[in-house]
Protein backbone atom coordinates (compact mmCIF):
# COMPACT_ATOMS: atom_id res chain seq x y z
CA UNK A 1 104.45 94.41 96.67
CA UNK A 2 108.51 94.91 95.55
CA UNK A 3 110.30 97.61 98.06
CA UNK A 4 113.49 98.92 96.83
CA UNK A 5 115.49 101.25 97.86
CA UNK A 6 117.03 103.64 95.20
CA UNK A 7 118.94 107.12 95.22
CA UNK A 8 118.33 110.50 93.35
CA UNK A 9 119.50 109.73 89.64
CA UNK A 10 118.79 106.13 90.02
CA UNK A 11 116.23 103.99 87.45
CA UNK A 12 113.69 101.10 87.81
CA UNK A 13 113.18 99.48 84.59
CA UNK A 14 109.71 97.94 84.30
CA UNK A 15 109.50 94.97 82.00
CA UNK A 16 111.63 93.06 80.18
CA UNK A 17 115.21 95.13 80.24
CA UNK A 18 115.83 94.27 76.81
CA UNK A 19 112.45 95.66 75.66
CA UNK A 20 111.20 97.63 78.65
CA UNK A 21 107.49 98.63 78.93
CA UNK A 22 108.69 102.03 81.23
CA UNK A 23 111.72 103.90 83.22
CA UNK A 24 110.71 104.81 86.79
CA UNK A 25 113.90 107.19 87.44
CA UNK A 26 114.27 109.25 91.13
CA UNK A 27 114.31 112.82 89.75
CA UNK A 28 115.37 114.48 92.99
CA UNK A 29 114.61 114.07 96.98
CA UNK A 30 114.61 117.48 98.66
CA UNK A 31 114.03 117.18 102.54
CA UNK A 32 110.70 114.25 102.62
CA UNK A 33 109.51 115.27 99.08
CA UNK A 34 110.74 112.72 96.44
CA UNK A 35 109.74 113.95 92.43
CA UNK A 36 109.70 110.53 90.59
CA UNK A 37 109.72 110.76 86.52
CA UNK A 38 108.28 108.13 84.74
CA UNK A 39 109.24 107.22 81.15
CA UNK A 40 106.31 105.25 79.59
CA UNK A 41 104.33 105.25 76.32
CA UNK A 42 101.28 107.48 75.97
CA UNK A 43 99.05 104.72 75.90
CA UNK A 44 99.90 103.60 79.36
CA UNK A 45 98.05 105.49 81.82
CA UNK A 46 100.20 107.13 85.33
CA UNK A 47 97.66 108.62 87.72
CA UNK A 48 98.41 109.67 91.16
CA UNK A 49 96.24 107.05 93.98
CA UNK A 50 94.24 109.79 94.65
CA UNK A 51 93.00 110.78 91.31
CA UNK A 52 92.75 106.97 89.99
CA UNK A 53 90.55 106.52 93.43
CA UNK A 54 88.32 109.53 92.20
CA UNK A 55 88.39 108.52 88.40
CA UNK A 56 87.47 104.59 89.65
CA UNK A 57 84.47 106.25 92.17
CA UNK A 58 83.21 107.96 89.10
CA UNK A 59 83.09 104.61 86.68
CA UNK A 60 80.68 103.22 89.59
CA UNK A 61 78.41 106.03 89.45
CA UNK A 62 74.96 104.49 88.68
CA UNK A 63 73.27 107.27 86.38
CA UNK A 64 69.67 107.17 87.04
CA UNK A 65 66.56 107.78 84.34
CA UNK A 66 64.11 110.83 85.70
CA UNK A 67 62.60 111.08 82.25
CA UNK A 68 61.76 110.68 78.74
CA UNK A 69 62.20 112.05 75.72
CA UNK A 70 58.56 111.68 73.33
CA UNK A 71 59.23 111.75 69.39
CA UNK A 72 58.34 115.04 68.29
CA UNK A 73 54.25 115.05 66.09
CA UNK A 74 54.53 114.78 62.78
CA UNK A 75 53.21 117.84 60.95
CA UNK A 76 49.79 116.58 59.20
């Protein structure tokens, strides 16, 4: 794991600098609350660890079989 240390305005480019794949930029710090902006495509996906923990529980999910469904009788 990389630890930096950056101030309010400041930028991590992710990637190759030439071609980056995202901007991580410090958008303010107020007190202990830090808002962080993130510059990527909309293919790449940003979730919060909390959320990616609850999307990741929900891939696991087995999804169990209580029934059947019978083809309906053909009209004779």
């Amino acid at each position: 794991m990389l630890v930096i240390t950056r101030r309010e305005g400041e930028e991590v480019v992710i990637g190759d600098p030439k071609n980056p794949i995202g901007v991580v930029r410090i958008a303010s710090v107020k007190g202990e609350r830090v808002r962080v902006a993130f510059d990527f495509p909309r293919d790449v996906q940003i979730h919060r660890r909390e959320v990616a923990d609850q999307i990741s529980g929900e891939e696991e999910v087995e999804v169990a079989i209580i029934g059947t469904i019978k083809p309906a009788a053909s009209p004779s």
